[in-house]
PDB file of N, CA and C in Angstrom:
ATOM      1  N   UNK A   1     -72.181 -37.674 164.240  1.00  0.00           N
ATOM      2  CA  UNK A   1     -73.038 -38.683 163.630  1.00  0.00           C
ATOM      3  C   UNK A   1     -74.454 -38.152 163.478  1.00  0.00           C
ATOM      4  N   UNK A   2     -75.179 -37.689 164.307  1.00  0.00           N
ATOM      5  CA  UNK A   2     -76.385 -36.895 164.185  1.00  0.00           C
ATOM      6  C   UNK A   2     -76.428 -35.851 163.279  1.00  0.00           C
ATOM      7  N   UNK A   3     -75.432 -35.008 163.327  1.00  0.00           N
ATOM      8  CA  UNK A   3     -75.563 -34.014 162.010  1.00  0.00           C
ATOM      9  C   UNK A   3     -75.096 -34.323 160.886  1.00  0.00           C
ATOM     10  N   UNK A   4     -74.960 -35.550 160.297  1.00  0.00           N
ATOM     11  CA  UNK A   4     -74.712 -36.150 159.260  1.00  0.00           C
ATOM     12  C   UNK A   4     -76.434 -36.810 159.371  1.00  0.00           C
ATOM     13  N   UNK A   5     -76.931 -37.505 160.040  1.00  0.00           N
ATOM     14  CA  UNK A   5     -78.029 -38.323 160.090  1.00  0.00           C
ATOM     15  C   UNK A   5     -78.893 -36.944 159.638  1.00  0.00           C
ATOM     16  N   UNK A   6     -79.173 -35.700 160.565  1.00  0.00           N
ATOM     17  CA  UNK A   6     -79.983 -34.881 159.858  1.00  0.00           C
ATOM     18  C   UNK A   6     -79.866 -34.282 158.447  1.00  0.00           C
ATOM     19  N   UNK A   7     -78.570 -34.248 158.231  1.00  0.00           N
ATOM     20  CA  UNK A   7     -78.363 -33.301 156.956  1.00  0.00           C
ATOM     21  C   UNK A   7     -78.885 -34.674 155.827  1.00  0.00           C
ATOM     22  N   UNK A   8     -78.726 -36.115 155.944  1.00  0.00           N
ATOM     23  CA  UNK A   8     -79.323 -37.116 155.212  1.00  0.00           C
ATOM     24  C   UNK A   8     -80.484 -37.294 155.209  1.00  0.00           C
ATOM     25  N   UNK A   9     -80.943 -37.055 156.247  1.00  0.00           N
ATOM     26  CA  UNK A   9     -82.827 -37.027 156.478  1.00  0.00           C
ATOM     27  C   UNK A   9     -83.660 -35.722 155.372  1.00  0.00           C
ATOM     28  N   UNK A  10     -82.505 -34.565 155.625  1.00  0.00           N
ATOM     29  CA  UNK A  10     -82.936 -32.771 155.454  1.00  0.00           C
ATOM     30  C   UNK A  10     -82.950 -33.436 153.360  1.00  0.00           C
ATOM     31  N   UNK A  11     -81.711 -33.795 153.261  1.00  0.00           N
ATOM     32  CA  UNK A  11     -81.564 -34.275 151.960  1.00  0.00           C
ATOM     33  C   UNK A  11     -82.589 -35.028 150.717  1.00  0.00           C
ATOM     34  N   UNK A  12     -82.770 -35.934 151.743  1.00  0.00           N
ATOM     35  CA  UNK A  12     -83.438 -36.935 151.056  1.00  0.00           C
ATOM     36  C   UNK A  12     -84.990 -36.733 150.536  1.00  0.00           C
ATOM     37  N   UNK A  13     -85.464 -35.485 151.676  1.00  0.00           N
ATOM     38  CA  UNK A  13     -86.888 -35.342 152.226  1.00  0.00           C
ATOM     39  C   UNK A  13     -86.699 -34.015 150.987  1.00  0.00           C
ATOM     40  N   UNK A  14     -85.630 -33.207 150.960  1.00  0.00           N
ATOM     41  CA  UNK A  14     -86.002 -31.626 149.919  1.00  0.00           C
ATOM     42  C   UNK A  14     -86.302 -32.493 148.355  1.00  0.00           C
ATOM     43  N   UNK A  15     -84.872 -33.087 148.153  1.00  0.00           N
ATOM     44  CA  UNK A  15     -84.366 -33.707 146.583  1.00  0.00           C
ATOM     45  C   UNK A  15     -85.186 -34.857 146.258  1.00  0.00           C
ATOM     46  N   UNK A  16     -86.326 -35.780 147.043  1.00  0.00           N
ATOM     47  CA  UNK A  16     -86.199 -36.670 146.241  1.00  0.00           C
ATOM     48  C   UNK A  16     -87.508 -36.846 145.231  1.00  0.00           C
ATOM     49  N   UNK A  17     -87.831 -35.799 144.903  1.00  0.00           N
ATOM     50  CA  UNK A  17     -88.890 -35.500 143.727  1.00  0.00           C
ATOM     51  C   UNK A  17     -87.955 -35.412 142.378  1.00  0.00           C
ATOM     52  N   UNK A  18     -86.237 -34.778 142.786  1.00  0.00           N
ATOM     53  CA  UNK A  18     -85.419 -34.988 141.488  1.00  0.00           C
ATOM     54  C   UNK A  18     -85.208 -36.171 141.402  1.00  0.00           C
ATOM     55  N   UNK A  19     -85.035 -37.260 142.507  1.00  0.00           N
ATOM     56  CA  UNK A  19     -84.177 -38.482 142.173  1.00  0.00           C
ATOM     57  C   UNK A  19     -83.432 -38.391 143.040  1.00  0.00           C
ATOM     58  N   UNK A  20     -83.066 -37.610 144.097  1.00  0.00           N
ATOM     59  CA  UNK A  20     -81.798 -37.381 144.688  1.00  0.00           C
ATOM     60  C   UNK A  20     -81.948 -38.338 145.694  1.00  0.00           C
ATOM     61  N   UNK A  21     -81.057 -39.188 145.754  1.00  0.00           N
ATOM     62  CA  UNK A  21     -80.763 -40.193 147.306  1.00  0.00           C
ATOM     63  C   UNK A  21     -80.076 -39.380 148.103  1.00  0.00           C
ATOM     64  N   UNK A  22     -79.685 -39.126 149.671  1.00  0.00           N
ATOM     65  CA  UNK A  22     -78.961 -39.087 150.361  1.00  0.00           C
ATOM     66  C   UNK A  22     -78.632 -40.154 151.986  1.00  0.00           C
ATOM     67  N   UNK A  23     -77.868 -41.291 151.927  1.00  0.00           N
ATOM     68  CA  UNK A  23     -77.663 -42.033 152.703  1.00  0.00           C
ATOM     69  C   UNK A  23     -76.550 -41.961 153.535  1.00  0.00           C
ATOM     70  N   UNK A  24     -76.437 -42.537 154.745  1.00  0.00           N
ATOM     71  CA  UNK A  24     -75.084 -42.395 155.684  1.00  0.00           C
ATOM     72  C   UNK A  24     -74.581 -43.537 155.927  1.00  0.00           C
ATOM     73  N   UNK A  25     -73.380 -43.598 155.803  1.00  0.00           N
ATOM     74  CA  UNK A  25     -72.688 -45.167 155.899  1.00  0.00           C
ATOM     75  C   UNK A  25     -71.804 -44.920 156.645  1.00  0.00           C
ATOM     76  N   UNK A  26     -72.517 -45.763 158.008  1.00  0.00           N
ATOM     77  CA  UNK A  26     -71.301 -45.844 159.729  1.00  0.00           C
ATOM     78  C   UNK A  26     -70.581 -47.016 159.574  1.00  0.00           C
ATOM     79  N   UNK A  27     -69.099 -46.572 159.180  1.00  0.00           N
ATOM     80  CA  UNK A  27     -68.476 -47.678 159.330  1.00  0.00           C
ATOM     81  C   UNK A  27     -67.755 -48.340 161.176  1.00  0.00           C
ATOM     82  N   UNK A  28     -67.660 -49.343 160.922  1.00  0.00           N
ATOM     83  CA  UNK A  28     -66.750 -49.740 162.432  1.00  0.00           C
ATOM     84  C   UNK A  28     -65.358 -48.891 162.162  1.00  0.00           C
ATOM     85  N   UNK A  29     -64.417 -49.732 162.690  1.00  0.00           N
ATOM     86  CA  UNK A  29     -63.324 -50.013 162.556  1.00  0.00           C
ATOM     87  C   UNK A  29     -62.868 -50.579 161.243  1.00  0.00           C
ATOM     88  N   UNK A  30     -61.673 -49.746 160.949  1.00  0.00           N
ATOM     89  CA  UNK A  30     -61.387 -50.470 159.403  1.00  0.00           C
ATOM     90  C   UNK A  30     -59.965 -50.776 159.523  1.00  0.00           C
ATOM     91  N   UNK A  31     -59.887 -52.122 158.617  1.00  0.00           N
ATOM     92  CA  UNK A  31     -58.605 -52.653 158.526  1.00  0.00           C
ATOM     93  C   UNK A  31     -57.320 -52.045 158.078  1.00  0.00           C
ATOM     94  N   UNK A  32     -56.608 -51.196 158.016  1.00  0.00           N
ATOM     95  CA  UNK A  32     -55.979 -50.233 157.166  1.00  0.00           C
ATOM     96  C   UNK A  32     -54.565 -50.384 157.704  1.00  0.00           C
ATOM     97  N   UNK A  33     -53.621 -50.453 157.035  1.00  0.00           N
ATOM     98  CA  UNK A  33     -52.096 -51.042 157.454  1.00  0.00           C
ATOM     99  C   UNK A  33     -51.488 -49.660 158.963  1.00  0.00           C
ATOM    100  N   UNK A  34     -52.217 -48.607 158.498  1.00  0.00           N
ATOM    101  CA  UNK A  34     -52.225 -47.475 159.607  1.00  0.00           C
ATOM    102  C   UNK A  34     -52.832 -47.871 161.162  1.00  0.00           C
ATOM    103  N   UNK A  35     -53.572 -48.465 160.964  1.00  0.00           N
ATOM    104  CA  UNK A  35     -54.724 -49.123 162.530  1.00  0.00           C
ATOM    105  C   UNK A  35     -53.778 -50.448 162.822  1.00  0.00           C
ATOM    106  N   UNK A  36     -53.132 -51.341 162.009  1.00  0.00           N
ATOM    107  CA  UNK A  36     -52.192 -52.324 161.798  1.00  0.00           C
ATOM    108  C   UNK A  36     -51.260 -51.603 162.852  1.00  0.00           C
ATOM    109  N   UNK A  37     -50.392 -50.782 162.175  1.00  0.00           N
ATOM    110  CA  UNK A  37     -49.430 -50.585 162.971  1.00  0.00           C
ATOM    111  C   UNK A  37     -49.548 -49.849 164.420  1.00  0.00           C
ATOM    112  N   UNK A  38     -50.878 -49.240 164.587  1.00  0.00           N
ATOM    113  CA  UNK A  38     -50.525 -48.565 166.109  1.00  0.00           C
ATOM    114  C   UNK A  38     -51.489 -49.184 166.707  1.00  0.00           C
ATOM    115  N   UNK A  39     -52.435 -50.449 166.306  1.00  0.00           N
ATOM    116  CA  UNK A  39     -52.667 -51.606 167.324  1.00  0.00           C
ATOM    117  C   UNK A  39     -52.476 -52.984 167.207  1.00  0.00           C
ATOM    118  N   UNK A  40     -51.268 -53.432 167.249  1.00  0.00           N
ATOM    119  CA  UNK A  40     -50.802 -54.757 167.205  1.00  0.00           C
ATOM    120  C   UNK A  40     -51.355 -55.866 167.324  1.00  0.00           C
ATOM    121  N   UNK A  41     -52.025 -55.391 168.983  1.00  0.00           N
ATOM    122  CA  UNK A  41     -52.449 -56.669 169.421  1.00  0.00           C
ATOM    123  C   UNK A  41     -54.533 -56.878 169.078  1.00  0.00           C
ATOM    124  N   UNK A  42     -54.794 -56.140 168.322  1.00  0.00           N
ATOM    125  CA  UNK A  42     -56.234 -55.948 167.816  1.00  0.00           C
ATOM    126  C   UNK A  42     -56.629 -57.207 167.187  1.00  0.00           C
ATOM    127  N   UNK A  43     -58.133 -57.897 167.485  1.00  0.00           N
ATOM    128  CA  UNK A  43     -58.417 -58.611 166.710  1.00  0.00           C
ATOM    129  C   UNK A  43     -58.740 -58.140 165.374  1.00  0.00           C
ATOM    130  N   UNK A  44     -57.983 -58.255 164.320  1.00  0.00           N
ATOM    131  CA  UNK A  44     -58.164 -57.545 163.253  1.00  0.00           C
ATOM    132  C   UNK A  44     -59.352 -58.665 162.058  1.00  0.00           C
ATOM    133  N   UNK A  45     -59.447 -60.115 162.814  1.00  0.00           N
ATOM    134  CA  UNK A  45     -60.561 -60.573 162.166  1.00  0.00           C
ATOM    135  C   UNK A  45     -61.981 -60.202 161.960  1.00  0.00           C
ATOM    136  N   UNK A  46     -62.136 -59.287 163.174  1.00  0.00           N
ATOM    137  CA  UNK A  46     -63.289 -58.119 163.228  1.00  0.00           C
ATOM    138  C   UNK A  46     -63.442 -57.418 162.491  1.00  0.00           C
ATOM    139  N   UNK A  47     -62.678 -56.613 162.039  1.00  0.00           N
ATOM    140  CA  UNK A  47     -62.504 -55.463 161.629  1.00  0.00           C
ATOM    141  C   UNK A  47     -62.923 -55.140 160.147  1.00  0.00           C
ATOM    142  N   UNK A  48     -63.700 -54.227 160.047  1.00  0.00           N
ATOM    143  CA  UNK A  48     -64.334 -53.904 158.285  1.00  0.00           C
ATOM    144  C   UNK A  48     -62.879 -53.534 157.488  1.00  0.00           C
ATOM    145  N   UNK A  49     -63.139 -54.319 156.293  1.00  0.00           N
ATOM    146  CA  UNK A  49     -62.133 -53.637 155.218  1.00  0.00           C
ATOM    147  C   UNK A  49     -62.379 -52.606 154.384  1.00  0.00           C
ATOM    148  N   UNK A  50     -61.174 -51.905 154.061  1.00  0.00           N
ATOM    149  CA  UNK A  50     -62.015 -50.761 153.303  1.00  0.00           C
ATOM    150  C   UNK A  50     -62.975 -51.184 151.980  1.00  0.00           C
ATOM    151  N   UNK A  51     -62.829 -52.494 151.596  1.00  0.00           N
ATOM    152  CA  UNK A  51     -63.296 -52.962 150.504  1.00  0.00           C
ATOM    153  C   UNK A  51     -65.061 -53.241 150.222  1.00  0.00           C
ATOM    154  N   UNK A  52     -65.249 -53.896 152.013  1.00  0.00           N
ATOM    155  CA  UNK A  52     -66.462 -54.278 152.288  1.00  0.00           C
ATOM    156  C   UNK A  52     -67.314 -52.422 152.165  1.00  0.00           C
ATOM    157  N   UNK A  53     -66.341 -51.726 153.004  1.00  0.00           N
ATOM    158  CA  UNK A  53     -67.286 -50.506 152.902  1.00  0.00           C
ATOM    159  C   UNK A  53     -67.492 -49.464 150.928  1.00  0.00           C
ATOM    160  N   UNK A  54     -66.456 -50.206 150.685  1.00  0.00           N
ATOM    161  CA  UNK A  54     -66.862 -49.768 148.922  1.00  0.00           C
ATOM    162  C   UNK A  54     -68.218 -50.512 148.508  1.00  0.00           C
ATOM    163  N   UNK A  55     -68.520 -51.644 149.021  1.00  0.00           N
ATOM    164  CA  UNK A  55     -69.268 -52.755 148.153  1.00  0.00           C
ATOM    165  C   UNK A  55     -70.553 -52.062 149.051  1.00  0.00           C
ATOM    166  N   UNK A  56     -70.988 -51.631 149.671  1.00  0.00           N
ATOM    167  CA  UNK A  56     -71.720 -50.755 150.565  1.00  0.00           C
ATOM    168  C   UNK A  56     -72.076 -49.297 149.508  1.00  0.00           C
ATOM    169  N   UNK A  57     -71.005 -48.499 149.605  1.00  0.00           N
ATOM    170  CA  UNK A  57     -71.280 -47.347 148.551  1.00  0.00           C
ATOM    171  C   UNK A  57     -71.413 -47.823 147.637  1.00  0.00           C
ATOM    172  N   UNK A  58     -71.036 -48.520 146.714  1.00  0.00           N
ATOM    173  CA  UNK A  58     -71.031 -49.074 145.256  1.00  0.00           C
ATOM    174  C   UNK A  58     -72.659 -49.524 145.293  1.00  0.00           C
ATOM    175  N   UNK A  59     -73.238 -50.469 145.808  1.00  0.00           N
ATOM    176  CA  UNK A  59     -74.358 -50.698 146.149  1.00  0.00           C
ATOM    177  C   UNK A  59     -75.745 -49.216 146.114  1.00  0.00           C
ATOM    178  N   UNK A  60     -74.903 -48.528 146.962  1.00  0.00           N
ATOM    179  CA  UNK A  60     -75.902 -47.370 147.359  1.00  0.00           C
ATOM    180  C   UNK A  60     -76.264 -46.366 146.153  1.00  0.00           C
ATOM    181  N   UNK A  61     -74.942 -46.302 145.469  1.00  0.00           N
ATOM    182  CA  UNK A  61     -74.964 -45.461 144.428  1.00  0.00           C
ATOM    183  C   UNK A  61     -75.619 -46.352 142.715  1.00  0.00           C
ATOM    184  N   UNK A  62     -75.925 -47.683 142.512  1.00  0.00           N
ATOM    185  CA  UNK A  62     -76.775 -48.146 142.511  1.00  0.00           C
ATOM    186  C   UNK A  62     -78.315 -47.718 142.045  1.00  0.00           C
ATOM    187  N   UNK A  63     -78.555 -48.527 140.967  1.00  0.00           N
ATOM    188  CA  UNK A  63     -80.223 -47.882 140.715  1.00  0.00           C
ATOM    189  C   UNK A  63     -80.698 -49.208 141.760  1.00  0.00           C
ATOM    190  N   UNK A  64     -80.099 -50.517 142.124  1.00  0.00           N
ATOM    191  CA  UNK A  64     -80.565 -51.342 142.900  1.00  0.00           C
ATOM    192  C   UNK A  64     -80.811 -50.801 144.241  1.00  0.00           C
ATOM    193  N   UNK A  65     -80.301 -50.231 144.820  1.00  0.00           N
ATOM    194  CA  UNK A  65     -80.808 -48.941 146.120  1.00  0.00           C
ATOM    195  C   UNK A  65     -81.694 -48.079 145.700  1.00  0.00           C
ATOM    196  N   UNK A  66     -82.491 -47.886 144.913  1.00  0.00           N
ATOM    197  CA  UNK A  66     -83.391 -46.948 144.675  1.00  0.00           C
ATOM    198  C   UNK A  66     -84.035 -46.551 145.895  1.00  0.00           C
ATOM    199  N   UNK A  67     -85.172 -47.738 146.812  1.00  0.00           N
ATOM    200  CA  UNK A  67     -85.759 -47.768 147.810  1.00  0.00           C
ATOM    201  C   UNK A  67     -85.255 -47.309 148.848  1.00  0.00           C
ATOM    202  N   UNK A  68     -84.163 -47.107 149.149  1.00  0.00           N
ATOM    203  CA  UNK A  68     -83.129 -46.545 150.013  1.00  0.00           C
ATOM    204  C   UNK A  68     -82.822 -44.900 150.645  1.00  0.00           C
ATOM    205  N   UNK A  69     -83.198 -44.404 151.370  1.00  0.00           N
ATOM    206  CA  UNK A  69     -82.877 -42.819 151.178  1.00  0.00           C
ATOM    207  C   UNK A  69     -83.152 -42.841 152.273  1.00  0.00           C
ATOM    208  N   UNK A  70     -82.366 -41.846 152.703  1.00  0.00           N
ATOM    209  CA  UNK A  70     -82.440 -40.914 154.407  1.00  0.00           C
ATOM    210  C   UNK A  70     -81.919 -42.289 155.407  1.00  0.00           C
ATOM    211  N   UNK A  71     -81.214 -43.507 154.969  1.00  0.00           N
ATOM    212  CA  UNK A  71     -81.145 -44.482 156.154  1.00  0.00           C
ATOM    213  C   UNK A  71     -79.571 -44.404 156.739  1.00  0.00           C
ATOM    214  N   UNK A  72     -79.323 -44.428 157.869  1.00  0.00           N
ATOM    215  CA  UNK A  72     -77.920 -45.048 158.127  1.00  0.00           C
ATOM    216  C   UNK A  72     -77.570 -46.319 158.350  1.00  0.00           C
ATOM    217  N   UNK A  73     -76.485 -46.530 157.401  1.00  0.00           N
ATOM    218  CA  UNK A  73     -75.888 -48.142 157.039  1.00  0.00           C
ATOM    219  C   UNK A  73     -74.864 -48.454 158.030  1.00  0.00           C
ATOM    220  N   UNK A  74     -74.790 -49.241 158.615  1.00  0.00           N
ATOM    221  CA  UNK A  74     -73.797 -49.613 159.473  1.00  0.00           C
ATOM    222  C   UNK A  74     -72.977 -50.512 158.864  1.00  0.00           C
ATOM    223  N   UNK A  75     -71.939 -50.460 159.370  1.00  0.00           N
ATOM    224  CA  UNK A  75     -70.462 -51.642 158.393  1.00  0.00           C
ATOM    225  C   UNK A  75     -69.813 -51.607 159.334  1.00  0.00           C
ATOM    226  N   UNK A  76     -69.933 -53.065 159.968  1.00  0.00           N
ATOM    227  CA  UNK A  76     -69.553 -52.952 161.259  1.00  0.00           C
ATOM    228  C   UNK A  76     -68.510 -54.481 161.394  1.00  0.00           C
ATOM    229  N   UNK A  77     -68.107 -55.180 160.147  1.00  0.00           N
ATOM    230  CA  UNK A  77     -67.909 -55.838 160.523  1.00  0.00           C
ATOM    231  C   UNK A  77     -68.412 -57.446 161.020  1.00  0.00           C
ATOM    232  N   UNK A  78     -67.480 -58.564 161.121  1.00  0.00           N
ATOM    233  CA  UNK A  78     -67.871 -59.098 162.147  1.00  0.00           C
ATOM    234  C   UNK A  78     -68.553 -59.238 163.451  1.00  0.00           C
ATOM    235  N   UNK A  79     -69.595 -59.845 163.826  1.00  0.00           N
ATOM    236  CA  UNK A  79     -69.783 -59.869 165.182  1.00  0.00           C
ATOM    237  C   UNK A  79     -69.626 -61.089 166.173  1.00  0.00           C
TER     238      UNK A  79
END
């Protein structure tokens, strides 16, 4: 997680005189019929869908994220 956080920081700070964003998106736990089957008994009402974490990138990639660069996003779900 840190060398993703630096290489987004290293990113954001060289490129962004081109325009270049670079952001990190920590997801939780994700709902996925794979996590389904080898934890049964999981509250899976918690749990991020892969969908929520698209609407996250979709967002980021975005001219509405402009203001955005070098941050880590958490998708965590319910709390």
């Amino acid at each position: 997680k840190s060398g993703l956080h630096t290489l987004a920081q290293t990113i954001s700070e060289e490129y962004a005189k081109e325009g270049v964003r670079a952001n990190v998106v920590l997801p939780g736990t994700v709902d996925t019929p794979e996590n389904r089957a080898e934890m049964p008994g999981a509250d899976f009402d918690r749990w991020t869908s892969p969908e929520e974490i698209a609407r996250v990138i979709v967002f980021l990639a975005s001219p509405a994220s402009k203001p955005i660069n070098g941050a880590e996003i958490p998708v965590y779900g319910q709390s």
